[in-house]
Protein backbone atom coordinates (compact mmCIF):
# COMPACT_ATOMS: atom_id res chain seq x y z
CA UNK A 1 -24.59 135.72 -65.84
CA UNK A 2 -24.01 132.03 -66.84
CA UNK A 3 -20.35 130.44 -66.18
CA UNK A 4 -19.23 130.66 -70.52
CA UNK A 5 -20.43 134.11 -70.68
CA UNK A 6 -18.81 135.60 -67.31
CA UNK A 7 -15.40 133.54 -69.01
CA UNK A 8 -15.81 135.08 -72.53
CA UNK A 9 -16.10 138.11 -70.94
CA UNK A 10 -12.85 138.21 -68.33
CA UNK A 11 -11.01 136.97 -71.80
CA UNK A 12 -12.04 140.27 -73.43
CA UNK A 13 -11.20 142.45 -70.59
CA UNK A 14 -7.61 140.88 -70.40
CA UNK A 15 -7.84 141.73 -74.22
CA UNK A 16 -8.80 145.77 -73.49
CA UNK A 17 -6.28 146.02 -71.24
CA UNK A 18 -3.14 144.68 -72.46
CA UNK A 19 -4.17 145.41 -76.59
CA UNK A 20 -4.79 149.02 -74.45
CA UNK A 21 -1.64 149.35 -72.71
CA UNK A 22 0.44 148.34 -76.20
CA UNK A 23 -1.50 150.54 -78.34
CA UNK A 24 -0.34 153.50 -75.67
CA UNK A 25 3.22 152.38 -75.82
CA UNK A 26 3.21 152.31 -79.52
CA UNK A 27 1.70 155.95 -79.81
CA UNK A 28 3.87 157.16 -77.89
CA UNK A 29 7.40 155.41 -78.90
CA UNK A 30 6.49 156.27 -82.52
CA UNK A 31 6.49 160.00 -82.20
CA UNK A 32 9.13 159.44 -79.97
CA UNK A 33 11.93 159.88 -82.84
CA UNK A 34 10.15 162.51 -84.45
CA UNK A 35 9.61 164.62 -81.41
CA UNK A 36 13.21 164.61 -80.65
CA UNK A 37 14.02 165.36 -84.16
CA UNK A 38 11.49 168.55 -84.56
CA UNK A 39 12.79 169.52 -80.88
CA UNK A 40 16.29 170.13 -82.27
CA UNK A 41 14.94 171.76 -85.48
CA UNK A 42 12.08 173.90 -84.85
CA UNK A 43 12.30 177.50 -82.99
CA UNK A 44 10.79 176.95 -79.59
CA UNK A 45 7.66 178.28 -80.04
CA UNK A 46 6.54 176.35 -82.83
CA UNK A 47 7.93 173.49 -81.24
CA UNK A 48 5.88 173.80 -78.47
CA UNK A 49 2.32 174.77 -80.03
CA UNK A 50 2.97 171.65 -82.09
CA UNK A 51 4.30 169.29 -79.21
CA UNK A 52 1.21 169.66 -77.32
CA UNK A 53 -1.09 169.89 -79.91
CA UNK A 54 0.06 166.07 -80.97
CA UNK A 55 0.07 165.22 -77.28
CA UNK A 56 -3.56 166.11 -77.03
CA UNK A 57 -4.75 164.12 -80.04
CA UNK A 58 -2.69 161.24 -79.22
CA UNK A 59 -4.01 160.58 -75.86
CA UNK A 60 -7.56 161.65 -77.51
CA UNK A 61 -7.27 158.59 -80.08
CA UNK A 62 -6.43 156.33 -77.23
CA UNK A 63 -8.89 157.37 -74.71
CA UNK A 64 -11.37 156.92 -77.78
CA UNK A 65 -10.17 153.51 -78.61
CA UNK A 66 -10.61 152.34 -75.02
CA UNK A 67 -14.08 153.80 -75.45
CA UNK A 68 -15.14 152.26 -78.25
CA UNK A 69 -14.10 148.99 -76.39
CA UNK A 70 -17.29 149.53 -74.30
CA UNK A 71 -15.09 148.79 -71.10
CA UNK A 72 -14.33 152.00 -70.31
CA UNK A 73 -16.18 155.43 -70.01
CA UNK A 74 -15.01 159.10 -70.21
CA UNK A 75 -17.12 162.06 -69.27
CA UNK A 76 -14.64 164.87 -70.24
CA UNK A 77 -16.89 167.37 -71.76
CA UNK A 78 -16.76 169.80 -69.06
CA UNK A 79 -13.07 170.28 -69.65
CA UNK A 80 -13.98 171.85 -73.18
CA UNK A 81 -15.15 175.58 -71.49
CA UNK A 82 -11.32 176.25 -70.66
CA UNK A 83 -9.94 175.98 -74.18
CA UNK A 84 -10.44 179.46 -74.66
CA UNK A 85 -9.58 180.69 -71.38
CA UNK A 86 -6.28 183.17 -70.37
CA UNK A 87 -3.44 181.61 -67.95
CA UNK A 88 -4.79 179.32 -65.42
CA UNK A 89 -3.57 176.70 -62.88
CA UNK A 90 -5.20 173.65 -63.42
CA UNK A 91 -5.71 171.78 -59.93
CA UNK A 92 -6.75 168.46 -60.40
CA UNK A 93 -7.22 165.84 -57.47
CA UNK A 94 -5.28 162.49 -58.54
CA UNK A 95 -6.56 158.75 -57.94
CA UNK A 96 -5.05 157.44 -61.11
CA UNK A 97 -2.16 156.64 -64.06
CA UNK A 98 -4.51 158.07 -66.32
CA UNK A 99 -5.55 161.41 -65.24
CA UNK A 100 -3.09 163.67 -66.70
CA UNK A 101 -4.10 161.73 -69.94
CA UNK A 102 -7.56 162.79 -69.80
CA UNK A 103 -6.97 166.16 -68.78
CA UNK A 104 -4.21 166.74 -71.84
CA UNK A 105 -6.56 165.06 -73.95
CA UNK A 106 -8.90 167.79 -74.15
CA UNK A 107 -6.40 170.71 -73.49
CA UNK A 108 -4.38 172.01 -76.85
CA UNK A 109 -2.25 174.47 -74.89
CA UNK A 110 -0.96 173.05 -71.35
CA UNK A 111 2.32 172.41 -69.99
CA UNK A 112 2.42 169.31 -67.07
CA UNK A 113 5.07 169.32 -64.38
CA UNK A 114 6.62 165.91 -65.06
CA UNK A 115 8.09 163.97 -62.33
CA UNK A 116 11.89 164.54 -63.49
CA UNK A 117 12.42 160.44 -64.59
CA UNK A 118 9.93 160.88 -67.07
CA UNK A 119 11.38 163.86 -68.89
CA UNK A 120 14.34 160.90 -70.30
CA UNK A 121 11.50 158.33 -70.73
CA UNK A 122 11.82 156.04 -73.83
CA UNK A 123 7.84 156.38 -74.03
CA UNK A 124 7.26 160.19 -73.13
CA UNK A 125 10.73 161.80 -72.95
CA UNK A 126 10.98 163.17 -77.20
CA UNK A 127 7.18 164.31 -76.80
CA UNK A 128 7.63 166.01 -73.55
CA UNK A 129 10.45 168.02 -74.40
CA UNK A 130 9.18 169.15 -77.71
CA UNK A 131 5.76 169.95 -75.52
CA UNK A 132 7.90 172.38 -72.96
CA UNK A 133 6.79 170.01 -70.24
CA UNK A 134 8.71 171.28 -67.27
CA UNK A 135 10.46 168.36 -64.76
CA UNK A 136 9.25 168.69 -61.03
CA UNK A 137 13.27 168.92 -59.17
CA UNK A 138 14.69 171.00 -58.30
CA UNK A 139 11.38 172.65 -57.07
CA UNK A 140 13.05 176.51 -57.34
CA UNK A 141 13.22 175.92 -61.26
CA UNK A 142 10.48 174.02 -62.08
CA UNK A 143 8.32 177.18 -59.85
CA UNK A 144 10.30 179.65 -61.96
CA UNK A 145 9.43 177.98 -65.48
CA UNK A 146 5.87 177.59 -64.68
CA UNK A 147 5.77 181.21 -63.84
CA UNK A 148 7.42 182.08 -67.46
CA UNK A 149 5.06 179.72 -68.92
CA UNK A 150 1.87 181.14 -67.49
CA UNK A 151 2.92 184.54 -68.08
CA UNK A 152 2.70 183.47 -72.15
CA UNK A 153 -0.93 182.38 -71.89
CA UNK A 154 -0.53 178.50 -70.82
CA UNK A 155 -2.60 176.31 -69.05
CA UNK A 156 -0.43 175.13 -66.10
CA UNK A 157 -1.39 170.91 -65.42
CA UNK A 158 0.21 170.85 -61.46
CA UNK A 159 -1.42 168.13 -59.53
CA UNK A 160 -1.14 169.38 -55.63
CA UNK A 161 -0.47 165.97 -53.82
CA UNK A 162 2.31 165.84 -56.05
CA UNK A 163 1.82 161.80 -56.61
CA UNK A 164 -1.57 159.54 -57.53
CA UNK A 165 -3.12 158.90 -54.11
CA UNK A 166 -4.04 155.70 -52.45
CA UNK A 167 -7.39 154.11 -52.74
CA UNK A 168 -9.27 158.01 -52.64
CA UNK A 169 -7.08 158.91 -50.03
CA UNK A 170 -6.21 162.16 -50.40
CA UNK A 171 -2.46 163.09 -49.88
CA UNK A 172 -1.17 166.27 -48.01
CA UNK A 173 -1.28 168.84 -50.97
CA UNK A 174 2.71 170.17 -51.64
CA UNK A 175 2.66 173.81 -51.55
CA UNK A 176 4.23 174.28 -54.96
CA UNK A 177 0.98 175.21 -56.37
CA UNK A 178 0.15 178.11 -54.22
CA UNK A 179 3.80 179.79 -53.86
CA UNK A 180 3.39 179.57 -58.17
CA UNK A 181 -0.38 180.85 -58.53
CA UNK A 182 0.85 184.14 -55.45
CA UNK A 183 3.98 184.44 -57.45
CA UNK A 184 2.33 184.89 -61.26
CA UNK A 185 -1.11 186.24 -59.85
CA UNK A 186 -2.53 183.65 -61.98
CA UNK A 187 -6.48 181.81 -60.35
CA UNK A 188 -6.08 178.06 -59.64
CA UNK A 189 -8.96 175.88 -61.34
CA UNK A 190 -9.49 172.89 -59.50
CA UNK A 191 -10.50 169.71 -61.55
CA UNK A 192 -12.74 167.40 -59.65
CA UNK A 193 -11.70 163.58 -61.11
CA UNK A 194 -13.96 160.81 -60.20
CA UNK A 195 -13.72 157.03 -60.91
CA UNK A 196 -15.35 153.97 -59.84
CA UNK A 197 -12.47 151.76 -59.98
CA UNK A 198 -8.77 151.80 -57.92
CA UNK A 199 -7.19 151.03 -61.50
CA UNK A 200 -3.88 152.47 -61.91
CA UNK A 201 -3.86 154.50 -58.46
CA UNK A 202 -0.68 154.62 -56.01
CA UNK A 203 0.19 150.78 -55.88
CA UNK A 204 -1.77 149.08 -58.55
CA UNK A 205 0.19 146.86 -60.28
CA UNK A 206 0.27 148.37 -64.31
CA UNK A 207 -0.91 144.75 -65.27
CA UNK A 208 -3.42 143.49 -62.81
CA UNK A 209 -6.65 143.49 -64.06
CA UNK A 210 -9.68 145.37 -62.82
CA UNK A 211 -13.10 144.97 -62.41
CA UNK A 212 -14.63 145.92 -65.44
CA UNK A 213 -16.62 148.03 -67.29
CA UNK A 214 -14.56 151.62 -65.35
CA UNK A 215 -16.00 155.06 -65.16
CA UNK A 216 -14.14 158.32 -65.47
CA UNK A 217 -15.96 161.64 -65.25
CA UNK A 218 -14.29 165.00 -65.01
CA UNK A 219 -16.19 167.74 -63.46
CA UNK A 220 -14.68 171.29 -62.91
CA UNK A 221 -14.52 172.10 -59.24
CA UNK A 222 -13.80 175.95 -57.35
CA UNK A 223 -11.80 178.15 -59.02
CA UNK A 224 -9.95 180.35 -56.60
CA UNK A 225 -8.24 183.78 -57.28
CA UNK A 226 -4.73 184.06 -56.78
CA UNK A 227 -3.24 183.70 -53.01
CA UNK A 228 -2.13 186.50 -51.47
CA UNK A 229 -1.32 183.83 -48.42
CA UNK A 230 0.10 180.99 -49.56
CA UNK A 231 0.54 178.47 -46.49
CA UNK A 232 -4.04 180.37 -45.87
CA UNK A 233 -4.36 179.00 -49.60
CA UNK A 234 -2.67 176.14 -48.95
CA UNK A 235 -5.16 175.04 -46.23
CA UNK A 236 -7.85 176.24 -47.71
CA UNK A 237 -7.67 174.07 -51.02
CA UNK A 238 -6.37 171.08 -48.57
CA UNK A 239 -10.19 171.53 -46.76
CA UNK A 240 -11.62 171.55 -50.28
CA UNK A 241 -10.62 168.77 -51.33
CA UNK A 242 -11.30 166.55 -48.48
CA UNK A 243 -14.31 167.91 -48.40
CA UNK A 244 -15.22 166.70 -51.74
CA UNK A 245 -14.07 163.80 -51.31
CA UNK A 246 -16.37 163.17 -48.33
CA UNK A 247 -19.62 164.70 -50.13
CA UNK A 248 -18.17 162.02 -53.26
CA UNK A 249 -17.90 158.93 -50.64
CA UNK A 250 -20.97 159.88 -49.38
């Protein structure tokens, strides 16, 4: 590639990323107002269907706008056979900013365990509360409202390592996720999330620019049946994973 194109080039990746990254913020801070406004009005259920209904077009029209930018690639499609499915626990492994993005993107009914800062986030706070999310702290509430949630027919987001992992590393898995899937008798998908690219993992600066074009691709993984064992389960789903991973670096 000759020196003017390979320049022309890094320009328009700067241009993805940071028109990218605005174009999220300003999705999110203008339903902002409104979500906190229909969160005080509307009777909880209706609140919720609609809360995550918007959250999963939202982060669809963004994840198609970085698409259509030819710098970025999503293979999502095999999320779409869950839609219809009864109460699960969706698994996923977690190398990056975007994956709960991806996953909500294609989901219309799912609640995600939200790291408790983000529930008063300027960006995510009025969409997440009129959504239901449910804030990760203290850890006997957030198990007991993801139990009540399931039991009404939800798709439970809970990512096991509890934080994005390092370069693929995988993290020790927190055993929130089995004590809820033994305590609501509810199976545990796991959601296999692959990516060419460190972007946005544990560490990454949010405006450091990666190599570009970056591949995502979202394959659905083992599904297990609900532990009867939860520290067996636990173990289990830890040698899953890594062995995944392995079979993936391989």
């Amino acid at each position: 590639m000759r020196a003017p194109t390979r320049v022309l080039l890094s320009a328009y990746d700067y241009l993805v990323l940071y028109l990218g990254l605005a174009w999220l913020g300003l999705l999110c801070l203008a339903w902002t107002p409104i979500a906190w406004l229909l969160w005080a009005l509307l009777p909880e259920r209706r609140g919720l269907a609609l809360g995550r209904y918007v959250s999963m077009a939202g982060f669809r029209l963004y994840l198609a706008s970085l698409s259509a930018s030819r710098r970025c690639s999503f293979d999502l499609s095999a999320l779409d056979v869950l839609r219809g499915e009864p109460a699960l626990i969706l698994a996923p492994n977690h190398p990056s900013l975007l994956d709960a993005v991806m996953i909500i993107s294609r989901m219309p009914n799912v609640t995600c365990v939200l790291k408790a800062e983000l529930m008063n986030n300027v960006f995510l706070g009025g969409g997440a509360r009129l959504a239901r999310y449910i804030r990760n702290e203290p850890v006997r509430c957030m198990i007991r409202a993801a139990i009540v949630d399931l039991c009404g027919g939800s798709h439970l987001l809970l990512f096991p390592e509890g934080t994005r992992s390092t370069a693929g590393a995988l993290r020790p898995l927190k055993g929130s996720v089995g004590v809820i899937a033994h305590q609501s008798q509810v199976p545990v998908q796991t959601i296999l999330i692959e990516t060419d690219s460190p972007y946005l993992s544990k560490g990454w600066p949010l405006f450091r620019k990666p190599s570009m074009p970056i591949h995502y691709r979202v394959r659905l993984g083992r599904r297990f049946e609900p532990p009867q064992h939860v520290r067996q389960f636990m173990t289990e789903l830890g040698h899953y994973f890594a062995q995944e991973m392995i079979e993936r670096a391989g």
